[in-house]
PDB file of N, CA and C in Angstrom:
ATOM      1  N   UNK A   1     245.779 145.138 209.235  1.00  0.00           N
ATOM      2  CA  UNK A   1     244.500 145.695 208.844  1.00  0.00           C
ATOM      3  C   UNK A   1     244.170 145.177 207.446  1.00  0.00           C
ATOM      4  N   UNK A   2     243.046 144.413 207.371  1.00  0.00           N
ATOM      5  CA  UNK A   2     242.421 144.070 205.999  1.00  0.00           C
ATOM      6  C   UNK A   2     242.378 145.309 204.827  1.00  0.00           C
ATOM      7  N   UNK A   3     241.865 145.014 203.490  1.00  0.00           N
ATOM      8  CA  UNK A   3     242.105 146.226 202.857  1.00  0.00           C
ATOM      9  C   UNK A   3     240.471 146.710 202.834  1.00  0.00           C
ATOM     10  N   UNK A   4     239.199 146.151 203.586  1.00  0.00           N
ATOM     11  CA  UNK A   4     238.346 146.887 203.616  1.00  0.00           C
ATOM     12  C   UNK A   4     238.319 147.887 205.182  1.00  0.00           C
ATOM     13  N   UNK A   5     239.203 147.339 205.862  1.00  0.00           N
ATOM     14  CA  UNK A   5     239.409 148.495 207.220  1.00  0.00           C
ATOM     15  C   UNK A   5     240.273 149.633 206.713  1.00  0.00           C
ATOM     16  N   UNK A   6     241.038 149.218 206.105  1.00  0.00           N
ATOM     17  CA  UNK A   6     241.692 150.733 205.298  1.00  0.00           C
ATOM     18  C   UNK A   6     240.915 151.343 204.014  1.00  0.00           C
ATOM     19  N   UNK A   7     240.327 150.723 203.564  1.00  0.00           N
ATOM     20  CA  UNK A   7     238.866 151.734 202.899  1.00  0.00           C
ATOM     21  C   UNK A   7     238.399 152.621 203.808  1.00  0.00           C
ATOM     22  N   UNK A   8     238.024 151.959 204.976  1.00  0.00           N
ATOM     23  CA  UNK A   8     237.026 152.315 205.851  1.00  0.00           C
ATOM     24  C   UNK A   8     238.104 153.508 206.504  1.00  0.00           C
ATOM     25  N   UNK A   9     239.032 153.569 206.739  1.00  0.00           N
ATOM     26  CA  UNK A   9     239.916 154.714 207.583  1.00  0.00           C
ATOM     27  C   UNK A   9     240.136 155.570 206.568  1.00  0.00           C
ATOM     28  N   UNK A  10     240.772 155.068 205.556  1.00  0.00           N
ATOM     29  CA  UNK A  10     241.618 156.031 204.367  1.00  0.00           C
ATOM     30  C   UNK A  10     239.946 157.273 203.908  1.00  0.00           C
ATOM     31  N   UNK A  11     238.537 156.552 204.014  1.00  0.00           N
ATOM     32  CA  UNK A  11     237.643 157.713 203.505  1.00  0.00           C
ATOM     33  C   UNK A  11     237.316 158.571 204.904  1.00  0.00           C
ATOM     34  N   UNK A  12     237.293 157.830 206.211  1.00  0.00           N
ATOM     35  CA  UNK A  12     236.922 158.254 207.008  1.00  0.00           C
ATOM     36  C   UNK A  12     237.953 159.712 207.447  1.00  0.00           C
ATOM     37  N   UNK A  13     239.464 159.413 206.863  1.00  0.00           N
ATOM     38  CA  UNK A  13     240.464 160.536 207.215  1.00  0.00           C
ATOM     39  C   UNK A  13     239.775 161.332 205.700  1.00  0.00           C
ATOM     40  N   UNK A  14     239.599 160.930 204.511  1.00  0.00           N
ATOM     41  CA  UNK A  14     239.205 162.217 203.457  1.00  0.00           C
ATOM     42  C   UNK A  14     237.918 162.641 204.226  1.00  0.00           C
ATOM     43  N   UNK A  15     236.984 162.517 204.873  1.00  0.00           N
ATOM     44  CA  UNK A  15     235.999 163.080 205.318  1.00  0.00           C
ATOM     45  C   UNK A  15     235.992 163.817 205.894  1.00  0.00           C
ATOM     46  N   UNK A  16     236.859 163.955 206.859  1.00  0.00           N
ATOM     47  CA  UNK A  16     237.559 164.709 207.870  1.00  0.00           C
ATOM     48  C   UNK A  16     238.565 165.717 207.383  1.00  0.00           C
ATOM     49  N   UNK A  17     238.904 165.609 206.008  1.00  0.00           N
ATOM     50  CA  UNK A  17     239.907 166.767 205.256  1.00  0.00           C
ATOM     51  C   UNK A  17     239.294 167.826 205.027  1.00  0.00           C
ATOM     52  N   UNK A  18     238.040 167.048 204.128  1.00  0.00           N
ATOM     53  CA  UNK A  18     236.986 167.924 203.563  1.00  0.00           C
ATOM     54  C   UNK A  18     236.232 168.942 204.285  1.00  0.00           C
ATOM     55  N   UNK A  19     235.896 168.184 205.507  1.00  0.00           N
ATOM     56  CA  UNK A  19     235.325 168.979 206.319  1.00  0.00           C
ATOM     57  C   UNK A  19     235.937 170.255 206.903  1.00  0.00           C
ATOM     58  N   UNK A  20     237.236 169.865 207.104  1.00  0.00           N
ATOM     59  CA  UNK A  20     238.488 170.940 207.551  1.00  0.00           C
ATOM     60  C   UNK A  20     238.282 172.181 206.610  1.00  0.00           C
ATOM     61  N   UNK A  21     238.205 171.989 205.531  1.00  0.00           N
ATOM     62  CA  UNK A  21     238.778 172.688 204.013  1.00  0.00           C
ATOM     63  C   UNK A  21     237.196 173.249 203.340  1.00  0.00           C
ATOM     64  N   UNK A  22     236.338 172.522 203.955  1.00  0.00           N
ATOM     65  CA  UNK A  22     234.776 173.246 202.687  1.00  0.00           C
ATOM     66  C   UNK A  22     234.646 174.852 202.869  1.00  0.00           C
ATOM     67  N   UNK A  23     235.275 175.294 203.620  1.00  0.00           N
ATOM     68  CA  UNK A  23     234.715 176.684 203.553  1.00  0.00           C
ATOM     69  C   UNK A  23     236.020 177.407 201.934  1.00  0.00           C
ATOM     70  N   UNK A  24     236.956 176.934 202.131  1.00  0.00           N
ATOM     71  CA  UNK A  24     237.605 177.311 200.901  1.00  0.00           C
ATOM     72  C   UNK A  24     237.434 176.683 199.642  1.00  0.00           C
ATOM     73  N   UNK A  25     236.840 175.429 199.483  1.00  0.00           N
ATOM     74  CA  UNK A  25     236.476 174.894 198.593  1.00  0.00           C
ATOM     75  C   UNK A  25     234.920 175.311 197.991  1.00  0.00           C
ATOM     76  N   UNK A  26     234.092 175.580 198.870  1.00  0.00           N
ATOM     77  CA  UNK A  26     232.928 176.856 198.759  1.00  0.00           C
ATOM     78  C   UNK A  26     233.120 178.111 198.028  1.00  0.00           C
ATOM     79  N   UNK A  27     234.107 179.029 198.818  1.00  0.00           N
ATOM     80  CA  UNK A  27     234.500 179.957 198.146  1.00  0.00           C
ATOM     81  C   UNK A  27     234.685 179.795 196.702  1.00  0.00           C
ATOM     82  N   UNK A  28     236.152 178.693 196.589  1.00  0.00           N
ATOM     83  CA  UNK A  28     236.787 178.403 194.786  1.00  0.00           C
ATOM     84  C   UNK A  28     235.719 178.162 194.109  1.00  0.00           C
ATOM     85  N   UNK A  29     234.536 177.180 194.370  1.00  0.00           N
ATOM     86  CA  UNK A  29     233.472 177.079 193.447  1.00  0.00           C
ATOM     87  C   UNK A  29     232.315 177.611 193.137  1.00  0.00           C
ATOM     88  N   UNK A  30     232.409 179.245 194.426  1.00  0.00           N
ATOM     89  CA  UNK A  30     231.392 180.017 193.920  1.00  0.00           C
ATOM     90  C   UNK A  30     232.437 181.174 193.705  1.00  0.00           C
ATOM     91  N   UNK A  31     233.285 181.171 193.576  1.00  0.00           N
ATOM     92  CA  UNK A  31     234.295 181.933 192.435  1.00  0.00           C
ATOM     93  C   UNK A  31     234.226 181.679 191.182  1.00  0.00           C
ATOM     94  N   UNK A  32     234.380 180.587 191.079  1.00  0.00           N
ATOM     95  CA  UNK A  32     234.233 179.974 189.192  1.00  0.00           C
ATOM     96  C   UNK A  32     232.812 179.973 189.023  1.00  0.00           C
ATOM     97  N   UNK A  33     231.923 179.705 189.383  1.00  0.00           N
ATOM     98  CA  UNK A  33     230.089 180.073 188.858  1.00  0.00           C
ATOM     99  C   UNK A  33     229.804 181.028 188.678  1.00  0.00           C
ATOM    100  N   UNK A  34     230.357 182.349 189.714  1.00  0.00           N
ATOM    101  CA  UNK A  34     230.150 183.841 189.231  1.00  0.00           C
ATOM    102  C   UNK A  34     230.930 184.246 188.323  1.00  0.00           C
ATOM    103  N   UNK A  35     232.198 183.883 188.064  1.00  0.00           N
ATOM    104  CA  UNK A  35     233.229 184.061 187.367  1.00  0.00           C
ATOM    105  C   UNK A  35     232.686 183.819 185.410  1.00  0.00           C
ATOM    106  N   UNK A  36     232.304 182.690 185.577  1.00  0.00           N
ATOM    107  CA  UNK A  36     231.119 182.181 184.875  1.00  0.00           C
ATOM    108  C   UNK A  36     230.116 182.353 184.367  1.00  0.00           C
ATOM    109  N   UNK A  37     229.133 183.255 184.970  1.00  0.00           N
ATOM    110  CA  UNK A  37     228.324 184.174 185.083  1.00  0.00           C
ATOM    111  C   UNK A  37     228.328 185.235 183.967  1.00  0.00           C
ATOM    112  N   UNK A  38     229.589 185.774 184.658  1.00  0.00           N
ATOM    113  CA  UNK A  38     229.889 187.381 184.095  1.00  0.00           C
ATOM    114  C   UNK A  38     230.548 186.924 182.865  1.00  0.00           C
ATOM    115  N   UNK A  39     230.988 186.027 182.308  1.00  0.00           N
ATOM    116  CA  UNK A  39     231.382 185.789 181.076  1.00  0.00           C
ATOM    117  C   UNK A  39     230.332 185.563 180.120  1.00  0.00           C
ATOM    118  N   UNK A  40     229.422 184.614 180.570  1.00  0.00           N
ATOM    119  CA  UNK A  40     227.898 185.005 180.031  1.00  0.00           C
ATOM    120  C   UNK A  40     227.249 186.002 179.846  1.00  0.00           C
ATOM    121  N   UNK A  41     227.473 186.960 181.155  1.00  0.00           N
ATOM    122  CA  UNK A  41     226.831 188.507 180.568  1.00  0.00           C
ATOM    123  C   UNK A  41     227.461 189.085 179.428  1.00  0.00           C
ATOM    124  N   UNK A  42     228.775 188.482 179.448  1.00  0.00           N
ATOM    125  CA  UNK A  42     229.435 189.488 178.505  1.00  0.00           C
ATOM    126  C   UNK A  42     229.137 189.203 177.077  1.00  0.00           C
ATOM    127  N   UNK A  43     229.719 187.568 176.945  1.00  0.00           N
ATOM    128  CA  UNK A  43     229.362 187.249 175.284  1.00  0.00           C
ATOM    129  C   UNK A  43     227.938 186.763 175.211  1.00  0.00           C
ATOM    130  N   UNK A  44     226.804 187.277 175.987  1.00  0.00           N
ATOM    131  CA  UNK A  44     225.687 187.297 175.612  1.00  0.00           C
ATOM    132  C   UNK A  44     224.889 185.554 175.388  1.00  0.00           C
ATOM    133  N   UNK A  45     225.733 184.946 176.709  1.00  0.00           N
ATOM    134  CA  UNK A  45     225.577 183.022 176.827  1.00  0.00           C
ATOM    135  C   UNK A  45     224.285 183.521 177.309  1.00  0.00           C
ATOM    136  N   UNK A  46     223.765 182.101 176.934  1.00  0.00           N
ATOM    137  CA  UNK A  46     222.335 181.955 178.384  1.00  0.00           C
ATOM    138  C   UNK A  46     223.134 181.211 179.575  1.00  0.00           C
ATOM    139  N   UNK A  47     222.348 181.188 180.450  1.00  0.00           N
ATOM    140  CA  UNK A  47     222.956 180.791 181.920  1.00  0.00           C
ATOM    141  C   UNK A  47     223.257 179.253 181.800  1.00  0.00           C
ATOM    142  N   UNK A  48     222.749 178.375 181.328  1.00  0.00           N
ATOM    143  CA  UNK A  48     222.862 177.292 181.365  1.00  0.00           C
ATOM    144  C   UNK A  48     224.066 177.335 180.570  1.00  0.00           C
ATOM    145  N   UNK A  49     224.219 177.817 179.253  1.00  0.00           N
ATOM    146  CA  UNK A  49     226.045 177.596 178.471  1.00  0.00           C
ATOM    147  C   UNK A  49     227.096 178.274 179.724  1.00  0.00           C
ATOM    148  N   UNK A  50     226.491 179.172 180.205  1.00  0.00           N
ATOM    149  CA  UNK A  50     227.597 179.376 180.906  1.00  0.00           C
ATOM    150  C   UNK A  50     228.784 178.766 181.995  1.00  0.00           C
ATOM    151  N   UNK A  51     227.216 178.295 182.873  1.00  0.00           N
ATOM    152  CA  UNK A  51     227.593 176.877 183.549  1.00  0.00           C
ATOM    153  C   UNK A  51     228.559 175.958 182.971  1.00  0.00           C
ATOM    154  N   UNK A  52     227.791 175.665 182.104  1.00  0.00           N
ATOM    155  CA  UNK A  52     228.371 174.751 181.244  1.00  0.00           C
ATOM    156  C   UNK A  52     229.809 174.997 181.135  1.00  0.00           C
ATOM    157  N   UNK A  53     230.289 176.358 180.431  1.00  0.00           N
ATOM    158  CA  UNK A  53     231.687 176.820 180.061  1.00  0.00           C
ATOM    159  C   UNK A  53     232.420 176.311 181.026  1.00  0.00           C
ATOM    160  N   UNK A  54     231.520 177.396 182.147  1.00  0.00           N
ATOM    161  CA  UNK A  54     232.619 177.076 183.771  1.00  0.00           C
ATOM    162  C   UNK A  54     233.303 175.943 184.267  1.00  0.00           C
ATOM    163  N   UNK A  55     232.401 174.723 183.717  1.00  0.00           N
ATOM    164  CA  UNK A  55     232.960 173.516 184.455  1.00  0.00           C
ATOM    165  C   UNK A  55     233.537 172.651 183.173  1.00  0.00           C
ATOM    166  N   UNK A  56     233.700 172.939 182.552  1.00  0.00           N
ATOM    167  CA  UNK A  56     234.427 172.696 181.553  1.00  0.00           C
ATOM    168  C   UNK A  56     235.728 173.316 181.285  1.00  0.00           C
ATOM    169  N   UNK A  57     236.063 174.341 181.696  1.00  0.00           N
ATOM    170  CA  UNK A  57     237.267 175.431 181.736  1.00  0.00           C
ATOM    171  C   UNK A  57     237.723 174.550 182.858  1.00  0.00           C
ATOM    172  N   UNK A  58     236.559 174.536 184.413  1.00  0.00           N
ATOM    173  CA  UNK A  58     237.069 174.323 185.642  1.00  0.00           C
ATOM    174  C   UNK A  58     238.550 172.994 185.204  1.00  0.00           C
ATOM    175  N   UNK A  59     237.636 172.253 184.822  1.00  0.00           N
ATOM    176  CA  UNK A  59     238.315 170.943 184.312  1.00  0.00           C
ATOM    177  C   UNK A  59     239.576 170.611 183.621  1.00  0.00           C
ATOM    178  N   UNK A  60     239.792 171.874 183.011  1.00  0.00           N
ATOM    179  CA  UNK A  60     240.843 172.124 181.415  1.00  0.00           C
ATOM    180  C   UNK A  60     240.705 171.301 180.660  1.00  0.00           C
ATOM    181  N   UNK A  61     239.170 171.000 180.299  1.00  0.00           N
ATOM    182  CA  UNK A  61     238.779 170.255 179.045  1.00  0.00           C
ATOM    183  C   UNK A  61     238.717 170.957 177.799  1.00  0.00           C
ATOM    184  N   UNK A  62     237.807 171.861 178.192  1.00  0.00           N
ATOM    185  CA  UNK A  62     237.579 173.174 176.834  1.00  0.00           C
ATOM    186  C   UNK A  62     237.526 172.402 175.642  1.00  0.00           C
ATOM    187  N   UNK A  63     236.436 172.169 175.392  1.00  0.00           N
ATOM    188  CA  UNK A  63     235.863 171.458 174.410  1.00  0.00           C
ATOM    189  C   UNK A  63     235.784 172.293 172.447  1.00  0.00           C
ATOM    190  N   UNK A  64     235.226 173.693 173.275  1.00  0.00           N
ATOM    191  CA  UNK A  64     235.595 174.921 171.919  1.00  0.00           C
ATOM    192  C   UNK A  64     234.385 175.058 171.494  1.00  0.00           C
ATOM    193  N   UNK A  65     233.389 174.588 172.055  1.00  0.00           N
ATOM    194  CA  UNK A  65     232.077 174.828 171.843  1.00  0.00           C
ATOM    195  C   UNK A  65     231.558 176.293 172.181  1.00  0.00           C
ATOM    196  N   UNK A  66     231.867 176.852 173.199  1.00  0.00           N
ATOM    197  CA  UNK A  66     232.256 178.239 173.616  1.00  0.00           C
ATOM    198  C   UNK A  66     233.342 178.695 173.877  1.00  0.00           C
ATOM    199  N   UNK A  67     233.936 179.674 173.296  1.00  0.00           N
ATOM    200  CA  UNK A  67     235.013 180.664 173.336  1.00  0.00           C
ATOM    201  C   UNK A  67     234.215 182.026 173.273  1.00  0.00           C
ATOM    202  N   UNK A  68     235.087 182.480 174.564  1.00  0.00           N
ATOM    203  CA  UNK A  68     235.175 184.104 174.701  1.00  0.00           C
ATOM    204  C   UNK A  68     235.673 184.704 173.833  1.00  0.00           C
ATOM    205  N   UNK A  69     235.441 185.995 173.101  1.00  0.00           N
ATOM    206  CA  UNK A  69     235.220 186.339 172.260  1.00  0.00           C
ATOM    207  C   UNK A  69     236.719 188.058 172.455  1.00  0.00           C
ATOM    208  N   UNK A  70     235.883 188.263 173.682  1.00  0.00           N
ATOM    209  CA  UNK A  70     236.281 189.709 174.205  1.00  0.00           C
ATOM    210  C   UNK A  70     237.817 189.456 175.552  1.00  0.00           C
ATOM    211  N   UNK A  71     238.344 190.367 175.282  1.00  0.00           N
ATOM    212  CA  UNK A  71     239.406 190.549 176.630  1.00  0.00           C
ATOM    213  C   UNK A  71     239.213 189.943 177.740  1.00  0.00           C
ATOM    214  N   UNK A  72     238.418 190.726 178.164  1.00  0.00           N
ATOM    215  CA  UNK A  72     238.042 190.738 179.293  1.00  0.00           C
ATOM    216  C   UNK A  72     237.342 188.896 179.978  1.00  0.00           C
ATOM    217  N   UNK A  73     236.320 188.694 178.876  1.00  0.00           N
ATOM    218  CA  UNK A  73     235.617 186.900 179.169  1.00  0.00           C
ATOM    219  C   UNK A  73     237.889 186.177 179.179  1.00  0.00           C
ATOM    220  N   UNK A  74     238.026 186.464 178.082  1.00  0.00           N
ATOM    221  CA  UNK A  74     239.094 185.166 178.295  1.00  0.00           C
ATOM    222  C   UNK A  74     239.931 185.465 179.415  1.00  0.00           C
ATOM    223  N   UNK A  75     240.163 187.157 179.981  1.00  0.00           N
ATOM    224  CA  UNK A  75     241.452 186.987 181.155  1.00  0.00           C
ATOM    225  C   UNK A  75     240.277 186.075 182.388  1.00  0.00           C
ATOM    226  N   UNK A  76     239.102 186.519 182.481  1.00  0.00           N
ATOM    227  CA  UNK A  76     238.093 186.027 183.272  1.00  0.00           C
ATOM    228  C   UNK A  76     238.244 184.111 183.202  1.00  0.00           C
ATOM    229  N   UNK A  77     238.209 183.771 181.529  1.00  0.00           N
ATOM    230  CA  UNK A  77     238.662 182.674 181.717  1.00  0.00           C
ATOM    231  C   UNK A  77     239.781 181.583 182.163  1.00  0.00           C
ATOM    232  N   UNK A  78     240.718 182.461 182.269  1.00  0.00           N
ATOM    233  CA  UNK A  78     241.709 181.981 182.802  1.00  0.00           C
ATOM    234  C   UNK A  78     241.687 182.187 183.890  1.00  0.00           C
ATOM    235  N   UNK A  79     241.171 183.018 184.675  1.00  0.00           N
ATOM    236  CA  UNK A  79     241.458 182.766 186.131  1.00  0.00           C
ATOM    237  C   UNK A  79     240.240 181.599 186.827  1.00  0.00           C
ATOM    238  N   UNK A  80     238.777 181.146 185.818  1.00  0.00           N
ATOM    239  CA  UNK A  80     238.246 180.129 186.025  1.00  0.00           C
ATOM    240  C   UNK A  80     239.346 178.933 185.931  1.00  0.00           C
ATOM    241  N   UNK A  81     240.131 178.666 185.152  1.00  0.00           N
ATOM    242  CA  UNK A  81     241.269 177.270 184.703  1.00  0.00           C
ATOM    243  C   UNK A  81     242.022 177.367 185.707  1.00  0.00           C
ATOM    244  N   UNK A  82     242.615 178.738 186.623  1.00  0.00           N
ATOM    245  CA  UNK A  82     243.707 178.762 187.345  1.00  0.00           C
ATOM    246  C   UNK A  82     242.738 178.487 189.138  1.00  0.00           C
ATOM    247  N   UNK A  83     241.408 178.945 188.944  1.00  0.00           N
ATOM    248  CA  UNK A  83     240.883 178.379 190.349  1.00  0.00           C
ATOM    249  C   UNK A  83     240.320 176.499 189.745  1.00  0.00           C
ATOM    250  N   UNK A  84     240.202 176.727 188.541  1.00  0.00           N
ATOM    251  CA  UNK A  84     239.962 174.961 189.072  1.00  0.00           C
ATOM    252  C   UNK A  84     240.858 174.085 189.440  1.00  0.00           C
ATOM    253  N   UNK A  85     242.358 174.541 188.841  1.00  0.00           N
ATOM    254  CA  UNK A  85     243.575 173.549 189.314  1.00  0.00           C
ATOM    255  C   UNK A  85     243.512 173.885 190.498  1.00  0.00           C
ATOM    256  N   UNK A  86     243.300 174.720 191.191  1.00  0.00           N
ATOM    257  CA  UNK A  86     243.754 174.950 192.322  1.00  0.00           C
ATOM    258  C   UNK A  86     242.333 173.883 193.554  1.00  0.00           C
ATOM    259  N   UNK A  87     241.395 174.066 192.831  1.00  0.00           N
ATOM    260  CA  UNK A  87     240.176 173.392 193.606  1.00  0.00           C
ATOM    261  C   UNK A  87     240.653 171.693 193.254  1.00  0.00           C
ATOM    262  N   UNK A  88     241.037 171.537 192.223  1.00  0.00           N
ATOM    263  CA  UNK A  88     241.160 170.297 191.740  1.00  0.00           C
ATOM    264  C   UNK A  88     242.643 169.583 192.689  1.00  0.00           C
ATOM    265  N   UNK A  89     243.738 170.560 192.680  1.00  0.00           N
ATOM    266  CA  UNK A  89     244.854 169.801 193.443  1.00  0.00           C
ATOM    267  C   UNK A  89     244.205 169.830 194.996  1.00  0.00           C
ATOM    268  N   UNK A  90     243.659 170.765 195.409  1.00  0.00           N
ATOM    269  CA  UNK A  90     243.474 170.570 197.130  1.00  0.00           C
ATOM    270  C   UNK A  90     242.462 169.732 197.243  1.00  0.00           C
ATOM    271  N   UNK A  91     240.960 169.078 196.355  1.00  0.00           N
ATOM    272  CA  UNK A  91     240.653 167.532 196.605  1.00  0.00           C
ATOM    273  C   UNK A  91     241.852 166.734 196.628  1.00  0.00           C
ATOM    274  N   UNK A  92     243.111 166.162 195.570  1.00  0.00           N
ATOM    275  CA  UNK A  92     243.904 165.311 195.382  1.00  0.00           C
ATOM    276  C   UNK A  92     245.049 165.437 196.618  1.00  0.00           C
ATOM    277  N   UNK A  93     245.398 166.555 197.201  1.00  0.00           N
ATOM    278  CA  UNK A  93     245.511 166.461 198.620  1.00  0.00           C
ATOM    279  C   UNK A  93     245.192 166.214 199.478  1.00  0.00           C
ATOM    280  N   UNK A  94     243.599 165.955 199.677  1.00  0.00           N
ATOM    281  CA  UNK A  94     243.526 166.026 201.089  1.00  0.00           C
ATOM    282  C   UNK A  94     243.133 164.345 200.514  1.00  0.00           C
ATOM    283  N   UNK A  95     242.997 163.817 199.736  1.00  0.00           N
ATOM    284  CA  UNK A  95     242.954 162.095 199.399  1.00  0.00           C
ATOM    285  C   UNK A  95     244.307 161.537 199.202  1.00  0.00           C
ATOM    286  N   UNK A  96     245.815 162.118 199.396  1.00  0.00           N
ATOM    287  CA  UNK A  96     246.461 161.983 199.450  1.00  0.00           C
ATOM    288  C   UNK A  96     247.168 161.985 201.194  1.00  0.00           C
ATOM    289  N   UNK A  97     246.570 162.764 201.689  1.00  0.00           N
ATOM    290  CA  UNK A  97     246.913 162.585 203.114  1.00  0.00           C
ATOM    291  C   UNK A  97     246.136 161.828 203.810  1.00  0.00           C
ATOM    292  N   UNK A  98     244.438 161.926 203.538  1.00  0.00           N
ATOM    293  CA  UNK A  98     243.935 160.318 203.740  1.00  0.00           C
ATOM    294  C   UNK A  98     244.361 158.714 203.342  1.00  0.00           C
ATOM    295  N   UNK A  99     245.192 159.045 202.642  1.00  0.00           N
ATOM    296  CA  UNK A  99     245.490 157.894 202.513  1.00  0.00           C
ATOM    297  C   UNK A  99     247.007 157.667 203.257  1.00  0.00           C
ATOM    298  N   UNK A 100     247.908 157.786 202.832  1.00  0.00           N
ATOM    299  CA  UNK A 100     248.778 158.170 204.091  1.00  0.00           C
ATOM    300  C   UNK A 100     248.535 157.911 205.876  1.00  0.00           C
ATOM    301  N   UNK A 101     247.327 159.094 205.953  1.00  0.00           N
ATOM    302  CA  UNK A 101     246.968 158.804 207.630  1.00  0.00           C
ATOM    303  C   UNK A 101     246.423 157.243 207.800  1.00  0.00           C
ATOM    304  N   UNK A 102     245.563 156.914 206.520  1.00  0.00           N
ATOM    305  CA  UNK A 102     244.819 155.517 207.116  1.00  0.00           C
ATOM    306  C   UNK A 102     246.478 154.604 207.446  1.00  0.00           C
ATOM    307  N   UNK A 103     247.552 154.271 206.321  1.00  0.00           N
ATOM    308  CA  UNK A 103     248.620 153.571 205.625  1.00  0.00           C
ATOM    309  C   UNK A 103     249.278 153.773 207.346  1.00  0.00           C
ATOM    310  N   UNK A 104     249.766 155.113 207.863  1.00  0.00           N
ATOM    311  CA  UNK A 104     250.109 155.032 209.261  1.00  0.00           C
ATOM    312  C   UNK A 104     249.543 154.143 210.431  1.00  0.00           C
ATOM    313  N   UNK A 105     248.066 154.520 210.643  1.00  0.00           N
ATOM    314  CA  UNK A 105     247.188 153.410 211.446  1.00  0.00           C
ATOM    315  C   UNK A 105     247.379 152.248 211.218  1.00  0.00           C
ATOM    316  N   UNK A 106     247.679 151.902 209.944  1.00  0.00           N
ATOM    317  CA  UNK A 106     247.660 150.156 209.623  1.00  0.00           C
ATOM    318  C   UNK A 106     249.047 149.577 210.720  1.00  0.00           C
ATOM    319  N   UNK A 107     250.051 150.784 210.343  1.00  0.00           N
ATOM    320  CA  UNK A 107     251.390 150.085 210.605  1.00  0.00           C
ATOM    321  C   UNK A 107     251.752 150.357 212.436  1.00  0.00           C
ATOM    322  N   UNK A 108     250.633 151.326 213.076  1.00  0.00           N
ATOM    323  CA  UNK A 108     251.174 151.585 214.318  1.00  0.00           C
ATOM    324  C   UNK A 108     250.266 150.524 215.204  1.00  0.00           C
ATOM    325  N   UNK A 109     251.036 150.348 216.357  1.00  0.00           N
ATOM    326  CA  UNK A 109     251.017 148.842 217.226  1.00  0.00           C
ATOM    327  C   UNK A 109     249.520 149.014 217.876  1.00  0.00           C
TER     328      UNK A 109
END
């Protein structure tokens, strides 16, 4: 198999991961937006910083441009950091078993 037929399999098996998996990957990322949200209500963000926070926490970039202030925003923030690893390793899984499944096809007769 050329290496553009295993492009072509290796995305065609992540397509097929994703699809398996969006209803939990839905959930994790409207977990962290509301999650997000309510940290804004709390330290008094507008909606757009909040966003902002969220996917920036999501990431474990945290830039420090916003910090929670109160208890409650930072335990909130940490469980945004602890659902983004978790959203973040199950993409790098299921592109890890796409690739794999295509790497099998190449080698079976």
């Amino acid at each position: 198999m050329d290496a553009r037929a295993m492009r072509r399999a290796s995305l065609a098996q992540l397509w097929r991961g994703l699809r398996v998996v969006w209803p939990i990957h839905s959930a994790l990322f409207g977990l962290m937006v509301a999650l997000g949200v309510v940290i804004g209500q709390i330290e008094k963000w507008p909606l757009r910083g909040s966003i902002y926070f969220t996917f920036i926490s999501e990431l474990t970039i945290g830039y420090g441009d916003l910090v929670p202030k109160t208890l409650l925003a930072r335990v909130l923030a940490i469980a945004i950091g602890i659902t983004g690893v978790l959203l973040t390793s199950l993409v790098a899984a299921i592109g890890v078993q796409a690739l794999l499944a295509a790497s099998r096809s190449e080698r079976a007769p």
